[in-house]
C-alpha atoms as a PDB file:
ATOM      1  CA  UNK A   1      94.523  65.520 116.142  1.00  0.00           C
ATOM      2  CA  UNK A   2      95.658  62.898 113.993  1.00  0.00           C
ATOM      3  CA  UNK A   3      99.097  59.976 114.674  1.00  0.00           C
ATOM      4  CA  UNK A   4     100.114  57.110 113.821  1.00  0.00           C
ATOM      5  CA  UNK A   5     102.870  56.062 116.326  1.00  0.00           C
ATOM      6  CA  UNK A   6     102.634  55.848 120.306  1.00  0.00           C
ATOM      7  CA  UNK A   7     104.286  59.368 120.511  1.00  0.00           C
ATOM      8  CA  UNK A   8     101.284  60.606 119.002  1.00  0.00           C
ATOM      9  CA  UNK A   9      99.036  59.418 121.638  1.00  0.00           C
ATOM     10  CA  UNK A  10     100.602  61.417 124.376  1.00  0.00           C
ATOM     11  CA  UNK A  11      99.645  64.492 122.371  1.00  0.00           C
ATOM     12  CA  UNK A  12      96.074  62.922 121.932  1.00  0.00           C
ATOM     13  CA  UNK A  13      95.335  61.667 124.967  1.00  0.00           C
ATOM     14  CA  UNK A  14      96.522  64.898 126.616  1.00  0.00           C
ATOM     15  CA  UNK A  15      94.428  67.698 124.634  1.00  0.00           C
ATOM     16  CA  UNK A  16      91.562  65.081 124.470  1.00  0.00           C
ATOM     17  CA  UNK A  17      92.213  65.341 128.908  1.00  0.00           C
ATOM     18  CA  UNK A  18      91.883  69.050 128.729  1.00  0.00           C
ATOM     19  CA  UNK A  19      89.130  69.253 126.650  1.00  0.00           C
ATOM     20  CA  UNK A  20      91.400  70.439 124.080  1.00  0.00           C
ATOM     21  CA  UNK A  21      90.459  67.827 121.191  1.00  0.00           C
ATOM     22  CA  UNK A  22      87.321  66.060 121.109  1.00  0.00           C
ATOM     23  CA  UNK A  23      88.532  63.163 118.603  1.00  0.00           C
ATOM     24  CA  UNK A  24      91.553  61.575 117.594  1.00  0.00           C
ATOM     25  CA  UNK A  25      92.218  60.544 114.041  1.00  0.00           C
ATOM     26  CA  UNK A  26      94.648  57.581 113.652  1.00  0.00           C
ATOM     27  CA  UNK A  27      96.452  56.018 110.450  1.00  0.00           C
ATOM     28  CA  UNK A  28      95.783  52.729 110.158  1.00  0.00           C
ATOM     29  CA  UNK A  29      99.953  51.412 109.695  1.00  0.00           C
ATOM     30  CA  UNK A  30      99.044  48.095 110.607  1.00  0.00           C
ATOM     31  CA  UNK A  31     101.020  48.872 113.605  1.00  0.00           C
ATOM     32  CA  UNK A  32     102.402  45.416 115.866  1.00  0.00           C
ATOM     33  CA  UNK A  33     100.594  45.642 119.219  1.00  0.00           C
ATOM     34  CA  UNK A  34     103.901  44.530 120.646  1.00  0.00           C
ATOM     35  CA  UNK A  35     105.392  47.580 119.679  1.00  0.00           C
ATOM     36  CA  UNK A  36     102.605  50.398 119.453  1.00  0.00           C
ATOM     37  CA  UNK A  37     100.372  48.746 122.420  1.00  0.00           C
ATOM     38  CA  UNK A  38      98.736  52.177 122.922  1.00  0.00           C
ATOM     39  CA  UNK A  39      97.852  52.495 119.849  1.00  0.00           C
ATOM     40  CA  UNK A  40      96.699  49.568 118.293  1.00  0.00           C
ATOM     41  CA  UNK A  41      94.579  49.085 121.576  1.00  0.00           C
ATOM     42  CA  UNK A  42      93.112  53.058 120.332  1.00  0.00           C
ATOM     43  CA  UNK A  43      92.754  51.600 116.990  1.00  0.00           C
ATOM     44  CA  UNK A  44      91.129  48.652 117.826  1.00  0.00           C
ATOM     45  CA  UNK A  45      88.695  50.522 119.949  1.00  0.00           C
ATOM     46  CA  UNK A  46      87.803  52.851 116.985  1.00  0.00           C
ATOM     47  CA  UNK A  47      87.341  49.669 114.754  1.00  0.00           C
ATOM     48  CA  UNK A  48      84.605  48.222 117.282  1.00  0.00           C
ATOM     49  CA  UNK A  49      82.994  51.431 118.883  1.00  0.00           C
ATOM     50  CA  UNK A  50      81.622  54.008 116.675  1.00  0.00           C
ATOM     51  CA  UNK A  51      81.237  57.084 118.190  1.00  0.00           C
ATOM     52  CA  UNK A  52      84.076  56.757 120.069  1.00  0.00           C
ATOM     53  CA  UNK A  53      86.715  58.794 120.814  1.00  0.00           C
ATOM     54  CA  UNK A  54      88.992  57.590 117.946  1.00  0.00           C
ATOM     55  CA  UNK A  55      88.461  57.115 114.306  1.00  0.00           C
ATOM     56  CA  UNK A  56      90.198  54.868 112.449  1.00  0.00           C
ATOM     57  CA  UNK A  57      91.799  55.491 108.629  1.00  0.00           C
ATOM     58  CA  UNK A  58      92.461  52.946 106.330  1.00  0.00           C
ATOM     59  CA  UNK A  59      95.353  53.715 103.508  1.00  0.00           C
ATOM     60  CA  UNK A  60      96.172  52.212 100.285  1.00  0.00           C
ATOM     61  CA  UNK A  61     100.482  52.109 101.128  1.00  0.00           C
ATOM     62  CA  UNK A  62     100.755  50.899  97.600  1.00  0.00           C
ATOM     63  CA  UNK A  63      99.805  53.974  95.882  1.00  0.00           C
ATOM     64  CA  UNK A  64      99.641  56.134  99.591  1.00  0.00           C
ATOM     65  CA  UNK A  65      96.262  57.723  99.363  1.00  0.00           C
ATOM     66  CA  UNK A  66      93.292  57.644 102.423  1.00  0.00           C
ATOM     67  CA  UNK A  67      90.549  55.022 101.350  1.00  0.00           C
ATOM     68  CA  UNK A  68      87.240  54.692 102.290  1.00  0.00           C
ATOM     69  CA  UNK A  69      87.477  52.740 104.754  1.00  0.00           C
ATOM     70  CA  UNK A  70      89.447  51.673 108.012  1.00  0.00           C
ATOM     71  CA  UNK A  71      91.177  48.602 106.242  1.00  0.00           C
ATOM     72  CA  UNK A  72      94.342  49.385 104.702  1.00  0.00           C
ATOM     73  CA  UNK A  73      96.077  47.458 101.554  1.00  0.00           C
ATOM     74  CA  UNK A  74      99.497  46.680 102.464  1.00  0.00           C
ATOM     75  CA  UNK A  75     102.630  47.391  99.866  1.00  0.00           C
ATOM     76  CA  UNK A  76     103.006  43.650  99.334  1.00  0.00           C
ATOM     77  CA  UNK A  77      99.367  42.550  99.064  1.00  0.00           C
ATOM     78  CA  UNK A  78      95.972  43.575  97.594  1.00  0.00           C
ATOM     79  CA  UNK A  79      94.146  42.447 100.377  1.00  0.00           C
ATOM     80  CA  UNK A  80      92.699  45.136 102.619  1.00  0.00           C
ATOM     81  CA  UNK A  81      94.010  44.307 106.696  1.00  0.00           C
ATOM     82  CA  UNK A  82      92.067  45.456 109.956  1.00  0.00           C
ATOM     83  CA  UNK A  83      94.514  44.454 111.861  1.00  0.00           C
ATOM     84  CA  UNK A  84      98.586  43.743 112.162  1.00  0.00           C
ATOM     85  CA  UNK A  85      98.842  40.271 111.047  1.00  0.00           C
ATOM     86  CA  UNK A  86     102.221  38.557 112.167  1.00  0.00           C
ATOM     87  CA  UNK A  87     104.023  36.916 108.973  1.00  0.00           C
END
């Protein structure tokens, strides 16, 4: 199962209760906690636990492809983010 908004954790969270879905795949949006608490508390757990129950994917939004790793490269920047950063 893969999301990237807190809708999409219901769905994970569920299947991953019934045994359903053994690992969730989110998109790393640089999400605001404030917004997407679920979430960004899944994603941050992915970034700090491997072997977890999430995985985190990073994305280049300039050009929108996957990259190899769990940072992603905002549209306005060329610096790869872990993590929402406010401002």
């Amino acid at each position: 199962m893969c999301g990237d908004a807190e809708s999409d954790m219901d769905v994970m969270t569920d299947w991953m209760g019934q045994g359903d879905t053994k690992l969730g795949l989110i998109l790393n949006h640089l999400r605001d906690p404030n917004r997407y608490p679920r979430l960004c508390l899944a994603a941050r757990e992915a970034a700090t636990r491997p072997g977890g129950r999430f995985l985190l994917q990073g994305l280049n939004k300039r050009t929108g492809i996957f990259r190899p790793a769990q940072t992603t490269i905002p549209e306005n920047s060329e610096r790869p983010l872990l993590f929402f950063e406010n401002g």
